[in-house]
Protein backbone atom coordinates (compact mmCIF):
# COMPACT_ATOMS: atom_id res chain seq x y z
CA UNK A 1 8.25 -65.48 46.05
CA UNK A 2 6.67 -67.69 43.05
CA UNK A 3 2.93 -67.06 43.38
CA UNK A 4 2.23 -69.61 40.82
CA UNK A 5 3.93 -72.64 42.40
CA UNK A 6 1.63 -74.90 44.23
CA UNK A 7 1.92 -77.78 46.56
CA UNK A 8 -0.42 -80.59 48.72
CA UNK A 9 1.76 -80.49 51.44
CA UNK A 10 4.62 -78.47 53.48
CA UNK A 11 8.22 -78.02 51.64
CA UNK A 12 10.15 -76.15 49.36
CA UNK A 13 9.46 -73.93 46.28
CA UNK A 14 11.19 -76.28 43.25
CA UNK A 15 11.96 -72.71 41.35
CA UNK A 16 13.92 -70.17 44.55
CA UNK A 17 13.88 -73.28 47.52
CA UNK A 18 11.94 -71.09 50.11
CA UNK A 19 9.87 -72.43 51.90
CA UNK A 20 5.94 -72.98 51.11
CA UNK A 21 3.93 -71.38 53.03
CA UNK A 22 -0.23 -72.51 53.64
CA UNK A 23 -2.26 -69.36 51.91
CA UNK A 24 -1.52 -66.59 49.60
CA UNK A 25 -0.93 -63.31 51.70
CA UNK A 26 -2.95 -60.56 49.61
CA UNK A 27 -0.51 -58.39 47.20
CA UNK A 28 0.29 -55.09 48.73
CA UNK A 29 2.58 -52.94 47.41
CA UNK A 30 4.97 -51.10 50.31
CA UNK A 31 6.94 -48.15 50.00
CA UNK A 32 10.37 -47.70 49.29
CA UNK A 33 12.56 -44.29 49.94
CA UNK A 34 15.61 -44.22 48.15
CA UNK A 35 18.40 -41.24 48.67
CA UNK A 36 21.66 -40.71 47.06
CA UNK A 37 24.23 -38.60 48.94
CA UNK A 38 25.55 -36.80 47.66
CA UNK A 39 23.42 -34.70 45.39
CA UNK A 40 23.32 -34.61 42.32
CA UNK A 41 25.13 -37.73 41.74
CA UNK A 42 28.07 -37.28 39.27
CA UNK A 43 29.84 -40.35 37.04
CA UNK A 44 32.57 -42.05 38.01
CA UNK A 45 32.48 -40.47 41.98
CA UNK A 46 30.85 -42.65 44.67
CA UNK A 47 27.81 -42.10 46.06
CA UNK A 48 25.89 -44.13 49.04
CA UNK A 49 22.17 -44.82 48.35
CA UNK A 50 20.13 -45.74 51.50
CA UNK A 51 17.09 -47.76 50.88
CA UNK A 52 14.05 -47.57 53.87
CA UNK A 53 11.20 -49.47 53.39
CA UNK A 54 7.90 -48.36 54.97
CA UNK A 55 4.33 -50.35 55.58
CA UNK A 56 1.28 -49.02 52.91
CA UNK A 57 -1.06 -48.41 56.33
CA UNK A 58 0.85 -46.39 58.92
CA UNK A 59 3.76 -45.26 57.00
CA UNK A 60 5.98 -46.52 59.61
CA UNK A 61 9.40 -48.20 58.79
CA UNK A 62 10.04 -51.72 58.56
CA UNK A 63 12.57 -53.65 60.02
CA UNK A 64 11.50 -57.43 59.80
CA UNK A 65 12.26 -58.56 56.45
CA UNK A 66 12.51 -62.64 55.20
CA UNK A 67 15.68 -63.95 53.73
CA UNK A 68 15.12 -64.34 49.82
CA UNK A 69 17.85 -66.43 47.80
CA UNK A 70 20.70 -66.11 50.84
CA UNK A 71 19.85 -61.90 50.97
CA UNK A 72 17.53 -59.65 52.48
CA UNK A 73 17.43 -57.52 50.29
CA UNK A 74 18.49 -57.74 46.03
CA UNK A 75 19.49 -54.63 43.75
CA UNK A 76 19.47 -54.21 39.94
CA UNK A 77 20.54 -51.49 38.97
CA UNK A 78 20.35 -50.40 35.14
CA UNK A 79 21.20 -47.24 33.20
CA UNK A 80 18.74 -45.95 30.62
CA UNK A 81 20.62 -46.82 27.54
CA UNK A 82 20.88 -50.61 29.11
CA UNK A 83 24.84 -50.96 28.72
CA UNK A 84 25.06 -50.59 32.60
CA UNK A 85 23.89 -53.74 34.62
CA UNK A 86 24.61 -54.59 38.34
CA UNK A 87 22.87 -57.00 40.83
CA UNK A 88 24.24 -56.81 44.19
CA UNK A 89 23.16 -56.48 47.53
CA UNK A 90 22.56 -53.50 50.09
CA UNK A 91 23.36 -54.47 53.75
CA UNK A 92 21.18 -53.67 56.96
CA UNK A 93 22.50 -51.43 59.23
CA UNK A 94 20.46 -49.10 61.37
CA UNK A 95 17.17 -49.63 60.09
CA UNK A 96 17.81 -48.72 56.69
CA UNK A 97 19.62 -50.61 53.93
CA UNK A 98 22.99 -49.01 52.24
CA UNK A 99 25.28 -49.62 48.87
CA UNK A 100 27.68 -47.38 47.50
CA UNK A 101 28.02 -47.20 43.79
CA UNK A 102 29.93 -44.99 41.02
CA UNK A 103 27.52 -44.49 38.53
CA UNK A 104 30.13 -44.81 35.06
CA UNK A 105 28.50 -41.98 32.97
CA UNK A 106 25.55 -39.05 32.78
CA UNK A 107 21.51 -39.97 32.43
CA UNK A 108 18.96 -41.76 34.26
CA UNK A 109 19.31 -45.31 36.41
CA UNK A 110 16.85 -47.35 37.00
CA UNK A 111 16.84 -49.06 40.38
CA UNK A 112 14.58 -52.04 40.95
CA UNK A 113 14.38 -53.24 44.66
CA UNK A 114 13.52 -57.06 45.66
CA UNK A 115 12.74 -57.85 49.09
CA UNK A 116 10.34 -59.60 51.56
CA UNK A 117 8.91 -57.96 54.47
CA UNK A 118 7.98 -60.24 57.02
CA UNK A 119 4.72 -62.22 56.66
CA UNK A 120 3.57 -60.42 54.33
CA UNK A 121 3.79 -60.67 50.21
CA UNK A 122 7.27 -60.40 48.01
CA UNK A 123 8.16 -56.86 47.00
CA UNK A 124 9.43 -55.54 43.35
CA UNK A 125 9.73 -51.85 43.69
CA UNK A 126 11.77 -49.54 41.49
CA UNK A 127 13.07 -46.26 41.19
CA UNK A 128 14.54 -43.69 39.72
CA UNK A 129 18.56 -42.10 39.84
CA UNK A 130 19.78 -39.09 37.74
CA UNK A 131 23.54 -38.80 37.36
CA UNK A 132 24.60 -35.03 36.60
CA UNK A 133 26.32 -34.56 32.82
CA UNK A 134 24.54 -34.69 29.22
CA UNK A 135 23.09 -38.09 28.58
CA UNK A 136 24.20 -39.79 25.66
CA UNK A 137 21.79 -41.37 23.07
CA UNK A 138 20.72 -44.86 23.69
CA UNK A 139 20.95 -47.12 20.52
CA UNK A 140 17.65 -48.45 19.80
CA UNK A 141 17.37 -52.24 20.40
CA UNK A 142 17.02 -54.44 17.75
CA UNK A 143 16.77 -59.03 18.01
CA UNK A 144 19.77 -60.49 19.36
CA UNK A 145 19.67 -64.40 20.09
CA UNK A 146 23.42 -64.92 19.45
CA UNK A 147 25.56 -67.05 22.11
CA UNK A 148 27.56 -65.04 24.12
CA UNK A 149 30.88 -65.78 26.21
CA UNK A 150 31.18 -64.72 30.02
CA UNK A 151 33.18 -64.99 31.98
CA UNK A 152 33.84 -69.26 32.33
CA UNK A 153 30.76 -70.20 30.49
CA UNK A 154 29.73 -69.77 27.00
CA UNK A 155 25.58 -69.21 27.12
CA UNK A 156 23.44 -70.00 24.09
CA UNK A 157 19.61 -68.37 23.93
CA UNK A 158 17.68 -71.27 22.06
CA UNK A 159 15.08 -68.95 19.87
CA UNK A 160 11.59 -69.78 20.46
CA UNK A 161 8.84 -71.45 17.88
CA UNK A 162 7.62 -68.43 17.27
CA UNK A 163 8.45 -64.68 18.59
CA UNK A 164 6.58 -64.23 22.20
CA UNK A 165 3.56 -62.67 22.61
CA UNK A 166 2.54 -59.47 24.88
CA UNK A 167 0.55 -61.12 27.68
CA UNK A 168 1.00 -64.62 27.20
CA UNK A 169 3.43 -66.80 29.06
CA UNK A 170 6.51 -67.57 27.41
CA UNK A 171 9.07 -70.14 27.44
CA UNK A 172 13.05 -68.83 27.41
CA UNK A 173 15.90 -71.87 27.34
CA UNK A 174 19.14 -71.08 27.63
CA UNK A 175 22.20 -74.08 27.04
CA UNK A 176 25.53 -73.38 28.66
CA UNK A 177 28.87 -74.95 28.19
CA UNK A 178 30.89 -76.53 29.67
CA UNK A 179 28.42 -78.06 31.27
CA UNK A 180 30.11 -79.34 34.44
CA UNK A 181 31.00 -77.74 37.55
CA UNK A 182 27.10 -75.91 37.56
CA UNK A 183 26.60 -74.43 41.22
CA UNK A 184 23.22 -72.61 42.59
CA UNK A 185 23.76 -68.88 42.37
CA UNK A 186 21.94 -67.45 45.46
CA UNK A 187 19.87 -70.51 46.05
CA UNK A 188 19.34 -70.79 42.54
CA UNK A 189 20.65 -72.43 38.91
CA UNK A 190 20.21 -68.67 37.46
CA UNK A 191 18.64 -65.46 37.92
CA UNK A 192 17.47 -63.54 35.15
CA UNK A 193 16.61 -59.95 34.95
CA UNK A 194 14.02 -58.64 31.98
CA UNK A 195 13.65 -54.66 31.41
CA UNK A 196 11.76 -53.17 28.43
CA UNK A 197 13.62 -50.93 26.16
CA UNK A 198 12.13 -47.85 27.80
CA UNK A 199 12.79 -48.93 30.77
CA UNK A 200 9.19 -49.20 32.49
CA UNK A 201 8.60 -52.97 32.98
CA UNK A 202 10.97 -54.61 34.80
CA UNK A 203 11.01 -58.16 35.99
CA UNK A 204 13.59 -60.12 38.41
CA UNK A 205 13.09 -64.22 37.97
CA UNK A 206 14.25 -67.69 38.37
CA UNK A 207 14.62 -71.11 36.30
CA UNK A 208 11.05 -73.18 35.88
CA UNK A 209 12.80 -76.01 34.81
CA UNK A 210 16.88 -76.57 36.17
CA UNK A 211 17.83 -79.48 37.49
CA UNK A 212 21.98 -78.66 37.51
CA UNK A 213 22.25 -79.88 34.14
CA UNK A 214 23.50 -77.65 30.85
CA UNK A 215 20.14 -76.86 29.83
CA UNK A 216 17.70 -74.62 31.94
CA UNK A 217 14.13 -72.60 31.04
CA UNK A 218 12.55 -69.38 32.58
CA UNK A 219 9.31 -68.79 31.86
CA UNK A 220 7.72 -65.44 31.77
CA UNK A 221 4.61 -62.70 30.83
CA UNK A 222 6.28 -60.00 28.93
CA UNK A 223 3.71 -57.41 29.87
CA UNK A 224 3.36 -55.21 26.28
CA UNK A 225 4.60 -55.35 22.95
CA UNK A 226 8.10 -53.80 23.07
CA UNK A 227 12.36 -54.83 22.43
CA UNK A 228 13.39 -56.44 26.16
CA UNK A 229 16.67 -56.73 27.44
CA UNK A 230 17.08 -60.15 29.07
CA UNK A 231 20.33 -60.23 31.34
CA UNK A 232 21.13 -63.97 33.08
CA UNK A 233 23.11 -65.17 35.47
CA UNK A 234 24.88 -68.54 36.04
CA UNK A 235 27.62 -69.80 38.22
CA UNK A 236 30.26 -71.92 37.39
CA UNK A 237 32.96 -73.06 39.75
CA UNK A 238 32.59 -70.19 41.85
CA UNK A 239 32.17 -67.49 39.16
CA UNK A 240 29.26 -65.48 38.08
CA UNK A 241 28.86 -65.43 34.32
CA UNK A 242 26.42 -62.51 32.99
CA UNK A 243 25.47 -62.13 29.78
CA UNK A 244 22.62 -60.39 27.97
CA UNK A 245 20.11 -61.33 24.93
CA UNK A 246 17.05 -58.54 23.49
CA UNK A 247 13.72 -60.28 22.95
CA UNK A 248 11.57 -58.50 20.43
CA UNK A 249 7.48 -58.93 21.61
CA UNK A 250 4.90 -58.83 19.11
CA UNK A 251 1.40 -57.75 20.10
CA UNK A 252 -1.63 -60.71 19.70
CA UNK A 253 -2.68 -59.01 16.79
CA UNK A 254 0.24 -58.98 14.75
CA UNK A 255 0.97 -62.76 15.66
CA UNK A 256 -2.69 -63.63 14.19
CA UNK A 257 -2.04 -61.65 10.96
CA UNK A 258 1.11 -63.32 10.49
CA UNK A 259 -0.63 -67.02 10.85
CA UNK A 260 -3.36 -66.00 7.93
């Protein structure tokens, strides 16, 4: 799941708690089918999306998949004007995976897929839903580091040095209070979700450093220079507290004119 996280010996990843496995099985990407019935989706009716995943050789279905953070298989779903957010989880039945969903208004939904086919490498697929109706304007996304209140937890983004940089890794803290009560969501302290304001990159990740405590850090490539919408997740006391922060990234270039 966390290519980057090495180890001597057998045991657990520190950042999701899967297990380490000996090697690195060689990235391939798999495919993923994903219908909506019925068609054309409209807002506020439910619709049930089936998800079937398929190998990159034969085309034939899969139907082994590894248990990642307590699920087999994680959705985020996001609309295009990124005021819709949901992370949930399709179950197995029949070979195929199934959620229903009413989409809340018109326009386009992004759907990124996480899962783990069996012996093989970690998947992060997405895709694409249109919901029938006119789509109103997105609001163009501008900084916002302020601390925001969920649902039991108030959750503080502590700005960086210096803005990040497109390519290069950067470091995210978050505080949280109260600061007791802290329970792993899914296997872990938090879960954070990163999509770029046009909706192309997105990115589903976990704590570097979290230790139960009030403080935790992500750390991250944002891919190109763009506004991201960073959405995380923390559980306290049984409750899932989401809130959302929008990272502008600068490009190298503009960080070395700044520094002359």
């Amino acid at each position: 799941m966390d290519r980057d996280i090495r180890s001597t010996g057998p045991g657990k990843c520190p950042r999701c708690g899967m297990e380490l496995v000996a090697g690195i099985p060689d990235t391939t990407e798999y495919h993923l089918d994903l219908t909506v019935a019925p068609k054309p989706a409209k807002p506020n009716e439910m619709v049930h999306l089936t998800f079937e995943v398929f190998d990159p050789w034969k085309n034939n279905p899969v139907e082994k998949f590894s248990v990642v953070h307590e699920k087999l298989f994680h959705a985020f779903i996001v609309s295009r004007d990124l005021q819709f957010f949901v992370h949930d989880h399709p179950t197995w039945d029949n070979g195929r995976f199934h959620y229903d969903i009413a989409f809340p208004k018109p326009g386009l939904y992004r759907v990124l897929g996480d899962f783990y086919p069996e012996a093989v490498s970690p998947q992060l697929i997405t895709d694409s839903i249109f919901v029938a109706g006119t789509e109103p304007p997105a609001a163009a996304l501008t900084r916002d580091y302020s601390a925001k209140k969920a649902e039991n937890l108030k959750i503080e983004f502590v700005p960086p040095p210096s803005e990040p940089v497109a390519g290069v890794t950067a470091q995210l803290r978050f505080v949280v209070s109260p600061g007791d009560g802290l329970q792993k969501y899914l296997g872990a302290w938090g879960h954070m979700l990163v999509a770029s304001d046009d909706l192309i990159d997105m990115m589903h990740t976990h704590p570097f450093i979290a230790d139960g405590s009030a403080e935790m850090q992500f750390s991250l490539v944002f891919p190109r220079p763009r506004v991201y919408r960073v959405w995380v997740q923390f559980q306290r006391n049984g409750i899932v507290n989401t809130a959302h922060f929008d990272v502008p990234v600068m490009t190298p270039e503009s960080t070395a004119a700044s520094t002359q």
